[in-house]
C-alpha atoms as a PDB file:
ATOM      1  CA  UNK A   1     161.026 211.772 111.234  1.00  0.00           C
ATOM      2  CA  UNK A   2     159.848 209.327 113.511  1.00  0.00           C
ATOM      3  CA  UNK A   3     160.513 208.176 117.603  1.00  0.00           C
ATOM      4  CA  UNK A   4     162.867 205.842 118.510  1.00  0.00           C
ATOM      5  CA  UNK A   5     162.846 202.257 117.423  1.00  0.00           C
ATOM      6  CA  UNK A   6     162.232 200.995 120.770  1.00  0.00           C
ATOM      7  CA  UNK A   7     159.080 202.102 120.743  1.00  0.00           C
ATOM      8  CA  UNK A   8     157.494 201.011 118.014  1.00  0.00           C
ATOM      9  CA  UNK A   9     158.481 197.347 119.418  1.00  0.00           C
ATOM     10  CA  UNK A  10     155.566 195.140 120.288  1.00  0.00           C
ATOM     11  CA  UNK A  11     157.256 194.822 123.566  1.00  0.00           C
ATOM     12  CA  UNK A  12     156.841 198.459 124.133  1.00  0.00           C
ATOM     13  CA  UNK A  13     152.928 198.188 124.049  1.00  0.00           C
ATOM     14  CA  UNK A  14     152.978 195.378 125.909  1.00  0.00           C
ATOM     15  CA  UNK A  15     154.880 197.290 129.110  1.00  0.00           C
ATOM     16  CA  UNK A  16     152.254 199.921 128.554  1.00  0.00           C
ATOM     17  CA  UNK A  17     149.412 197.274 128.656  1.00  0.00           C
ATOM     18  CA  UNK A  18     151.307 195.536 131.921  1.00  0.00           C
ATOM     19  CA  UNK A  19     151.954 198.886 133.779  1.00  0.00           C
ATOM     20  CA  UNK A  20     147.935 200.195 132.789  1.00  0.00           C
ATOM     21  CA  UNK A  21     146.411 197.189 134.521  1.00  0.00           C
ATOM     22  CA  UNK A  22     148.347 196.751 137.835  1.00  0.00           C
ATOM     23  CA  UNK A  23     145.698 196.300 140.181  1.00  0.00           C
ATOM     24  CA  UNK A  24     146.314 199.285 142.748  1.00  0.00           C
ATOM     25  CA  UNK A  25     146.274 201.497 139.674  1.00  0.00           C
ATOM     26  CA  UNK A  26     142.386 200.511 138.982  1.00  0.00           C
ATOM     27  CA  UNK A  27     141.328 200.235 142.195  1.00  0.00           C
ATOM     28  CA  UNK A  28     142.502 203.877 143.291  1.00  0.00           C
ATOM     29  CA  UNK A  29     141.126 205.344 139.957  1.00  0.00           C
ATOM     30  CA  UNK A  30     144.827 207.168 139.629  1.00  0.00           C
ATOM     31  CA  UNK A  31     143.837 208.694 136.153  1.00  0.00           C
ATOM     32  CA  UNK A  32     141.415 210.685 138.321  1.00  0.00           C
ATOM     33  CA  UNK A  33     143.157 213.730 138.593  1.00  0.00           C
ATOM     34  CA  UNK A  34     144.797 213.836 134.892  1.00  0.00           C
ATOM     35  CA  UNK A  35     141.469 212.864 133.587  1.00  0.00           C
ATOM     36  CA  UNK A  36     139.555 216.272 135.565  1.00  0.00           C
ATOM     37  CA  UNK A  37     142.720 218.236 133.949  1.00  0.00           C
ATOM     38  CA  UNK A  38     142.555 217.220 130.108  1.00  0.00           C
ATOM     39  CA  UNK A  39     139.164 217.625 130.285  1.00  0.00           C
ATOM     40  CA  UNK A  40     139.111 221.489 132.379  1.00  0.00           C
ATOM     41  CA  UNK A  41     141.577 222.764 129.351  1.00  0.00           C
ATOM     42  CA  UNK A  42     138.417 222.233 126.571  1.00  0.00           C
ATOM     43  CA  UNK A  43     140.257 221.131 124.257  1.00  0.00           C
ATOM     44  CA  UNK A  44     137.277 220.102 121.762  1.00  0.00           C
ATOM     45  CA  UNK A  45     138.223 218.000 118.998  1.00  0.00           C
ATOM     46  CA  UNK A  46     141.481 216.800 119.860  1.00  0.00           C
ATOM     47  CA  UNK A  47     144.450 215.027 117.390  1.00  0.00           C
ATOM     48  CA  UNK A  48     146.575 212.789 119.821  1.00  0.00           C
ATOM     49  CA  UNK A  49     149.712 212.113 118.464  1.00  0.00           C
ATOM     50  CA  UNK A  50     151.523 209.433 120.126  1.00  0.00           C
ATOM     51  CA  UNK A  51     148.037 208.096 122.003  1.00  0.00           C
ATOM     52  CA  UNK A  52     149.194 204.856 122.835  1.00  0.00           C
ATOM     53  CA  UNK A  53     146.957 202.727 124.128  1.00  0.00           C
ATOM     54  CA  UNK A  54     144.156 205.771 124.176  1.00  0.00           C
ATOM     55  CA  UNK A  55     144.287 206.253 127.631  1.00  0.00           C
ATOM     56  CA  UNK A  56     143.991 210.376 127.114  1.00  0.00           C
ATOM     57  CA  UNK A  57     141.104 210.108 124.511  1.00  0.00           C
ATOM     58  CA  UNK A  58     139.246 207.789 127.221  1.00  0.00           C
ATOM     59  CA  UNK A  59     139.951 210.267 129.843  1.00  0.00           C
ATOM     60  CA  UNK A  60     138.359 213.097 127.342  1.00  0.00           C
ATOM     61  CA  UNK A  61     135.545 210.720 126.473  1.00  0.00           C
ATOM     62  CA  UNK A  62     136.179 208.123 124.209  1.00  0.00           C
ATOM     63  CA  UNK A  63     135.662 208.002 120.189  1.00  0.00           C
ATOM     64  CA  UNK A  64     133.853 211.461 120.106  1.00  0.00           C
ATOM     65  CA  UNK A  65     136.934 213.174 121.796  1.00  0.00           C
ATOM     66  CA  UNK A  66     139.195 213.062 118.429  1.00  0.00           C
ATOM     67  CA  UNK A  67     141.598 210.807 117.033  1.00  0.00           C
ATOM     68  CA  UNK A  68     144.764 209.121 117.667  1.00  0.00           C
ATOM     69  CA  UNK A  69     148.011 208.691 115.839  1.00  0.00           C
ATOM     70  CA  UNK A  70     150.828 206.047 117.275  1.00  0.00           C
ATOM     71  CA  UNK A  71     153.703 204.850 115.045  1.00  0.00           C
ATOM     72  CA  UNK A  72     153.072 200.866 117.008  1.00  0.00           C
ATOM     73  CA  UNK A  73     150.945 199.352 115.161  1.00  0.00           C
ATOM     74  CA  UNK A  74     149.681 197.346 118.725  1.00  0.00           C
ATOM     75  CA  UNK A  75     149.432 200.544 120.564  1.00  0.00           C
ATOM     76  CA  UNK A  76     146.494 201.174 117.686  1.00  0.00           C
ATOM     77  CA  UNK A  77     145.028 197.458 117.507  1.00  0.00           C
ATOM     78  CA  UNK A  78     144.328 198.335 121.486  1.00  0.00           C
ATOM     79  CA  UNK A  79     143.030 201.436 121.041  1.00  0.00           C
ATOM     80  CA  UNK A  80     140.492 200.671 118.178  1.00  0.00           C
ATOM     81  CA  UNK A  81     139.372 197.422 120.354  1.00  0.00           C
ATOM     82  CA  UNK A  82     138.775 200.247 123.019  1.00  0.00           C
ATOM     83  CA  UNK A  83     136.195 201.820 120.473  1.00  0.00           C
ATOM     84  CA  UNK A  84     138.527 204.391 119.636  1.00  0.00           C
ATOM     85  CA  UNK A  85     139.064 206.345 116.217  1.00  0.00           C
ATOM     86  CA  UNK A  86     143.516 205.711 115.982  1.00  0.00           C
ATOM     87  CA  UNK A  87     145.739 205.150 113.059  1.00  0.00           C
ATOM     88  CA  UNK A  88     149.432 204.201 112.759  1.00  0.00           C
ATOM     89  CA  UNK A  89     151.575 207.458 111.914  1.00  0.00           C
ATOM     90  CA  UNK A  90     151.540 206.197 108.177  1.00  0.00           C
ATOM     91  CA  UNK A  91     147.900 205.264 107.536  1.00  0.00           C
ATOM     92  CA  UNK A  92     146.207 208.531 109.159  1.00  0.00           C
ATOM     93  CA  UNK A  93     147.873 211.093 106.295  1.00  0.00           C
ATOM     94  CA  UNK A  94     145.582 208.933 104.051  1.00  0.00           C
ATOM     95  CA  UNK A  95     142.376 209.001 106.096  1.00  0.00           C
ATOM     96  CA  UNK A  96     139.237 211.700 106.105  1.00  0.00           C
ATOM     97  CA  UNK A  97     141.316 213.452 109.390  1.00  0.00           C
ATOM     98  CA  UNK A  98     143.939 214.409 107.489  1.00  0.00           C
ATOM     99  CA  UNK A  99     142.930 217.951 105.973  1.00  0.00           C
ATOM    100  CA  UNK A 100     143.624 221.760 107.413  1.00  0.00           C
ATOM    101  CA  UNK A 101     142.500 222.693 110.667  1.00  0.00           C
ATOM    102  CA  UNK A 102     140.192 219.552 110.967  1.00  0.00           C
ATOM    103  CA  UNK A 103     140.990 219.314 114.519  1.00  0.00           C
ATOM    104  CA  UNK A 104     140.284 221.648 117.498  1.00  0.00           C
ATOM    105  CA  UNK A 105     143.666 220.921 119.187  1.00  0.00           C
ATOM    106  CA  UNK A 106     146.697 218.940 118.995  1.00  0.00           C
ATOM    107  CA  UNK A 107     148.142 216.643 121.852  1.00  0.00           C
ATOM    108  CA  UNK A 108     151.531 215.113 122.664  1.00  0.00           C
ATOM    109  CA  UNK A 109     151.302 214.079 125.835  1.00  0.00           C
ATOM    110  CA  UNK A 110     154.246 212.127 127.157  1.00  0.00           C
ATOM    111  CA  UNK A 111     155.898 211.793 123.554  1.00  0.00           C
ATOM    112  CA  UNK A 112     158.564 214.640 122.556  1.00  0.00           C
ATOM    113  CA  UNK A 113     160.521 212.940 125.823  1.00  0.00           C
ATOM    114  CA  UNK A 114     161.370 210.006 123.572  1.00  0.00           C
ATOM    115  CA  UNK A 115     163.279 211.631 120.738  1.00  0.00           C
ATOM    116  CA  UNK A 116     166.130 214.797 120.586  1.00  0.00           C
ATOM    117  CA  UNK A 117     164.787 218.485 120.987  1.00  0.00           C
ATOM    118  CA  UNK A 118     165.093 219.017 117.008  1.00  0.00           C
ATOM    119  CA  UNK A 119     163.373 215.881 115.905  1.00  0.00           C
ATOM    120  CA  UNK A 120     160.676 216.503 118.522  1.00  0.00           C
ATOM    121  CA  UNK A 121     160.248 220.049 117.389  1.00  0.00           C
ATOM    122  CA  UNK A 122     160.202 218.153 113.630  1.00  0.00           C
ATOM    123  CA  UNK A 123     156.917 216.056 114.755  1.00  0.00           C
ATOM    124  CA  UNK A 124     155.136 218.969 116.144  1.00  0.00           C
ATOM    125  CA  UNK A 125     155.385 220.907 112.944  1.00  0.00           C
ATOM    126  CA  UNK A 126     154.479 218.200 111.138  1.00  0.00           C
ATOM    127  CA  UNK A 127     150.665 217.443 112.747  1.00  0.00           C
ATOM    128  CA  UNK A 128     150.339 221.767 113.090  1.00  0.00           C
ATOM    129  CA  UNK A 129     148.319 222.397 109.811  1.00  0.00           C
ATOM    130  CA  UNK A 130     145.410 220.064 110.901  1.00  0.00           C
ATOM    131  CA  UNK A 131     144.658 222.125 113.840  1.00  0.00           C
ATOM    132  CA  UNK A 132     142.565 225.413 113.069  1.00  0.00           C
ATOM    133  CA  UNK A 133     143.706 228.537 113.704  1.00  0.00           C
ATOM    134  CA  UNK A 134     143.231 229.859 117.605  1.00  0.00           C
ATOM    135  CA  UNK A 135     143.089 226.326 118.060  1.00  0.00           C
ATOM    136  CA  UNK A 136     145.037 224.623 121.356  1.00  0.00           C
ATOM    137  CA  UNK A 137     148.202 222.701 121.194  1.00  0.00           C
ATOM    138  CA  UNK A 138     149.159 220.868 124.870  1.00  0.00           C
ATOM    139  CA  UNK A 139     152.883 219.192 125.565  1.00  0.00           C
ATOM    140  CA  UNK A 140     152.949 217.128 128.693  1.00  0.00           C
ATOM    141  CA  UNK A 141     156.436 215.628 129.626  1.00  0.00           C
ATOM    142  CA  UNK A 142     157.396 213.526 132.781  1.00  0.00           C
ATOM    143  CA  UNK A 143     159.522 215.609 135.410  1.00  0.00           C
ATOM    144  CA  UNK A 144     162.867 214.220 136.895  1.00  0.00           C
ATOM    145  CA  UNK A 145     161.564 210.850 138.697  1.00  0.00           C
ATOM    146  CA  UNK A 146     158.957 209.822 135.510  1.00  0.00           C
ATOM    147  CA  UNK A 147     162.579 210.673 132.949  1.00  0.00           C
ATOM    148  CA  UNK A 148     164.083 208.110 134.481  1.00  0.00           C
ATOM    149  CA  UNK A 149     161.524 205.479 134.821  1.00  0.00           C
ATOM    150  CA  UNK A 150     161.852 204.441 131.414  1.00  0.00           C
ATOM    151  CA  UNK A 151     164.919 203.816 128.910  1.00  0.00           C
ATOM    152  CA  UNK A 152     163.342 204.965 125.796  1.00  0.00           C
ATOM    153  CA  UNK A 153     163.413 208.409 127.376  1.00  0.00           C
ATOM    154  CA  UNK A 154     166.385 210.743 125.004  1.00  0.00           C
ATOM    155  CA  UNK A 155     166.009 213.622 126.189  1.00  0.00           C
ATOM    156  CA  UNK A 156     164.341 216.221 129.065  1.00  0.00           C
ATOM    157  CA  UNK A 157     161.978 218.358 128.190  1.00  0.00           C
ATOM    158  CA  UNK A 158     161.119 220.987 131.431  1.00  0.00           C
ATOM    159  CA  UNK A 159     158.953 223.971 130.884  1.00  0.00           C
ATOM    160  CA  UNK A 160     161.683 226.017 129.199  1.00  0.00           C
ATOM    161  CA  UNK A 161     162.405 223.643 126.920  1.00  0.00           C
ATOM    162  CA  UNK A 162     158.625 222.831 125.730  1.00  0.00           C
ATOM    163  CA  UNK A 163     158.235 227.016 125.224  1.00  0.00           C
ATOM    164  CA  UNK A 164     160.913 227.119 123.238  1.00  0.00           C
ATOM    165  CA  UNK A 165     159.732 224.129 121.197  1.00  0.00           C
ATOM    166  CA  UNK A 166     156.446 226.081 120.574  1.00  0.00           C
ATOM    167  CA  UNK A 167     157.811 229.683 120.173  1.00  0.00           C
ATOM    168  CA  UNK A 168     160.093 227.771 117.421  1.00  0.00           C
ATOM    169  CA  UNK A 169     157.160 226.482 115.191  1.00  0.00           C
ATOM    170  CA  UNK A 170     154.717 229.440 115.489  1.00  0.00           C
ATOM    171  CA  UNK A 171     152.719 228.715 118.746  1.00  0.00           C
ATOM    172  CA  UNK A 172     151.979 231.298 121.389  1.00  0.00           C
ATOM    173  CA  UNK A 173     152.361 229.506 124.736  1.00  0.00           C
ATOM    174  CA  UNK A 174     149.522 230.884 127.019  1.00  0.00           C
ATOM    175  CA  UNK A 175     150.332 228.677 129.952  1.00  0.00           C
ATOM    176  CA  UNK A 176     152.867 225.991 132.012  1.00  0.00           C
ATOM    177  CA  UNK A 177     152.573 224.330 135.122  1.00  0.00           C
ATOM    178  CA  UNK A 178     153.057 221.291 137.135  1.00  0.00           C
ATOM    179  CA  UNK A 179     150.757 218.747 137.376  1.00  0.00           C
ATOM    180  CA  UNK A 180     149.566 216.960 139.868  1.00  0.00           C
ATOM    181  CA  UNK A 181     151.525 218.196 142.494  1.00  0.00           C
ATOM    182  CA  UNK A 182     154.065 220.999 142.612  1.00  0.00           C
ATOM    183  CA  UNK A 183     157.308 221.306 140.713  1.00  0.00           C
ATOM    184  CA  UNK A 184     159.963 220.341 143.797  1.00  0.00           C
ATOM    185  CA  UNK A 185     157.792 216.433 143.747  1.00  0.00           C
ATOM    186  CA  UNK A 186     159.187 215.853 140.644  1.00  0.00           C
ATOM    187  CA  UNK A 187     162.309 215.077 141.516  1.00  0.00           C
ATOM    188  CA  UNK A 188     160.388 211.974 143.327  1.00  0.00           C
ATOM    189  CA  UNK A 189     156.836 211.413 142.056  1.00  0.00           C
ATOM    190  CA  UNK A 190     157.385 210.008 138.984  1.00  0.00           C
ATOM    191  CA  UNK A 191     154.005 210.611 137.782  1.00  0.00           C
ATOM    192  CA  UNK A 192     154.083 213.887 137.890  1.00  0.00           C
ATOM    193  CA  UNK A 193     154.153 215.890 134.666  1.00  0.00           C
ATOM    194  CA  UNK A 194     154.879 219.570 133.038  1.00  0.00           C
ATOM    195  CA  UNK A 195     151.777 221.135 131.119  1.00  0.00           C
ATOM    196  CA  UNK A 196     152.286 223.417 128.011  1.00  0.00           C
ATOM    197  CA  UNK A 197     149.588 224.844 126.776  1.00  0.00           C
ATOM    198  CA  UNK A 198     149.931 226.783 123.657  1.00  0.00           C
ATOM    199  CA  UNK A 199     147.928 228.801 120.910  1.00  0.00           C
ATOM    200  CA  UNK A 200     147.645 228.161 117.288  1.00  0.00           C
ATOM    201  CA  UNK A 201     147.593 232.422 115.812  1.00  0.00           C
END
């Protein structure tokens, strides 16, 4: 099980590099607002699979935040020149972070977007076991305007869909909203995003 070819394409990291250091982007500290809400849901030790470049485990603190987990090889050169604790999708099942409930929480933030319902529902299950039990799974997913922003996007993932996703693989979902702004924005901010928040019985 894996996301689509696309992006595991050096090309793919290096639109995420390009797009991360636009100037207005630093300059107006954007990641403001996403960094206060990752870090007001205390989510501990965190697993982040399908980090990137890191920018989430930055915005939680850096290397003591948790670890990463990115099937591009470059998205994980960039995050351990960062400072960051990452491994490619096949190297971190062999590595001291892979045993049961290791990890306070489990992230996929912008990730289940890029593959069908089923296989995305696959990947979840598959990272579960190293988070402990009561522990904290998020899912954030773009909204209408951020879907269509990029071509590697499959398939849309609202608030209904991200429930049923954790209802389906033994999560209680405890909360959902829209983030920044409210849900009708969407349809036109494309940085806007839906916010699962789940427990782990």
């Amino acid at each position: 099980m894996s996301m689509p070819h696309a992006t595991r394409e050096p090309a793919y990291a290096a639109r995420l590099e390009r797009l991360e250091v636009v100037w207005w982007k630093r300059l107006l500290d954007v990641q403001r607002p996403y960094r206060w809400n990752l870090r007001r849901l205390g989510l501990g030790f965190v697993l982040d699979v399908g980090c990137g470049r890191g920018r989430n485990l930055i915005n939680l603190g850096g290397a003591d935040a948790g670890v990463g987990v990115d099937h591009n090889p470059d998205m994980i050169a960039a995050c351990r020149a960062r400072g960051l604790v990452a491994f490619t999708s096949d190297t971190f099942h062999g590595s001291e972070f892979a045993r049961p409930a290791r990890f306070d929480s489990l992230m996929l933030a912008h990730v289940v977007e890029h593959m069908r319902f089923d296989e995305a529902q696959a990947l979840l299950a598959q990272y579960l076991p190293f988070v402990r039990p009561g522990g904290m799974v998020v899912l954030l997913t773009p909204q209408e305007a951020g879907f269509a922003s990029d071509a590697t996007h499959v398939e849309f993932m609202d608030l209904a869909a991200l429930e049923r996703m954790a209802r389906a693989v033994g999560l209680v979902p405890a909360r959902g909203f829209s983030f920044p702004f409210p849900r009708p924005v969407g349809r036109l901010f494309k940085y806007n995003e839906f916010v699962l928040v789940a427990r782990k019985p």
